[in-house]
Protein backbone atom coordinates (compact mmCIF):
# COMPACT_ATOMS: atom_id res chain seq x y z
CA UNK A 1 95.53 112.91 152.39
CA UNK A 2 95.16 116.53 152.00
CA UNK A 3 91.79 118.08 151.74
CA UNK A 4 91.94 119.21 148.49
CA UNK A 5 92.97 115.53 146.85
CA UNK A 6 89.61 114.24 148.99
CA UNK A 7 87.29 116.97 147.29
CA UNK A 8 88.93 115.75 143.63
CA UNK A 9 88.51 112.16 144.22
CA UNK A 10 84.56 112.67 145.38
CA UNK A 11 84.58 114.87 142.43
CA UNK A 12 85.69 111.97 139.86
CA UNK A 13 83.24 109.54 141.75
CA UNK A 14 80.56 111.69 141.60
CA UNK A 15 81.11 111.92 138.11
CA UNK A 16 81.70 108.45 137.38
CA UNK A 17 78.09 107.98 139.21
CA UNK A 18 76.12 110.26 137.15
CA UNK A 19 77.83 108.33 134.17
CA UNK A 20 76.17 105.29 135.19
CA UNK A 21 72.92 107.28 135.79
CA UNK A 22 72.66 108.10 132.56
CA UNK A 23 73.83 104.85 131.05
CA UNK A 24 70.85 102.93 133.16
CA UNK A 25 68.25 105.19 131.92
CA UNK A 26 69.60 105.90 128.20
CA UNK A 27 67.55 104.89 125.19
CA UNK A 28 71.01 103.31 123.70
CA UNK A 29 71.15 100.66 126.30
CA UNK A 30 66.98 99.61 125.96
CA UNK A 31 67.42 99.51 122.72
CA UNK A 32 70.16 97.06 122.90
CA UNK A 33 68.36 95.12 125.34
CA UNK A 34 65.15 94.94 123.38
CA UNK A 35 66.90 93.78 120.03
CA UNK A 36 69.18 91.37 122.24
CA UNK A 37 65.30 89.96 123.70
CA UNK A 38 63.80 89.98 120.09
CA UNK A 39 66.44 88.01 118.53
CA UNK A 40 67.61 85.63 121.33
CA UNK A 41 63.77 85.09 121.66
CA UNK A 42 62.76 84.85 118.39
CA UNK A 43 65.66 82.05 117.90
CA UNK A 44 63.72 79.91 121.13
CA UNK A 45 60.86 79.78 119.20
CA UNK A 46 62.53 78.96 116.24
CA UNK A 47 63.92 76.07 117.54
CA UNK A 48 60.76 74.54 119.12
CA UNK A 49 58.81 75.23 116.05
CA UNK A 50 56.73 78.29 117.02
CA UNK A 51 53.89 79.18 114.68
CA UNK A 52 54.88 83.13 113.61
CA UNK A 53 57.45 82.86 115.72
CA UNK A 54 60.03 86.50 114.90
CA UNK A 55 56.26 88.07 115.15
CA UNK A 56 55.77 86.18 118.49
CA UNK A 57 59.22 87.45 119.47
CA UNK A 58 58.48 90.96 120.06
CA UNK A 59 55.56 90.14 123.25
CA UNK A 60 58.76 89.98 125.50
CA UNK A 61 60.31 93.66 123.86
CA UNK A 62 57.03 94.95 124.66
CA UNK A 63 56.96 93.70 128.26
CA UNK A 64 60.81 95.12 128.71
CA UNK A 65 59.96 98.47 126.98
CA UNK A 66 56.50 99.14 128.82
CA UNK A 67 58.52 98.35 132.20
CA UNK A 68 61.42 100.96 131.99
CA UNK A 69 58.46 103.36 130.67
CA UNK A 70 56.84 102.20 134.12
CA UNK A 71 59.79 102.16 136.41
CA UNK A 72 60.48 105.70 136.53
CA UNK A 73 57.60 106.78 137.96
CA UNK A 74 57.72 103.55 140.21
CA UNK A 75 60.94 104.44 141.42
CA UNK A 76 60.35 108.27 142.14
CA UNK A 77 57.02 106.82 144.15
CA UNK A 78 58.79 104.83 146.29
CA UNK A 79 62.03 107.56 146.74
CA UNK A 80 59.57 110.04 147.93
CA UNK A 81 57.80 107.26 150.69
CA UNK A 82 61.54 106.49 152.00
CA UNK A 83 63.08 109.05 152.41
């Protein structure tokens, strides 16, 4: 494979991996997540009779949203002691 084809295919990866960077971090995808947790969990409690339960349903969002708040500087932390 000729040098120039390698350089393009790292290229595409590379881009392809920022992609996914971005993706894992967006707003889009917790948001998703958290109304996927509120109504899957919110159903649960439902179903075993839950006093308040849709109200009861967001502790779990909460938890999810406070730990990709959290995770960022978690992650940077523990880049900077490995490296």
């Amino acid at each position: 494979m000729d040098i120039e084809k390698e350089i393009q295919l790292i290229k595409e990866r590379n881009a392809r991996v920022e992609l996914d960077k971005f993706w894992e971090t967006s707003w889009t995808r917790r948001i998703f997540i958290s109304v996927a947790t509120y109504v899957v969990a919110g159903i649960w409690l439902v179903l075993i009779s839950e006093k308040y339960p849709w109200l009861k349903a967001f502790v779990p969002v909460l938890g999810y949203l406070l730990s990709t708040l959290s995770l960022s500087f978690l992650r940077d932390w523990w880049q900077k002691n490995h490296d």
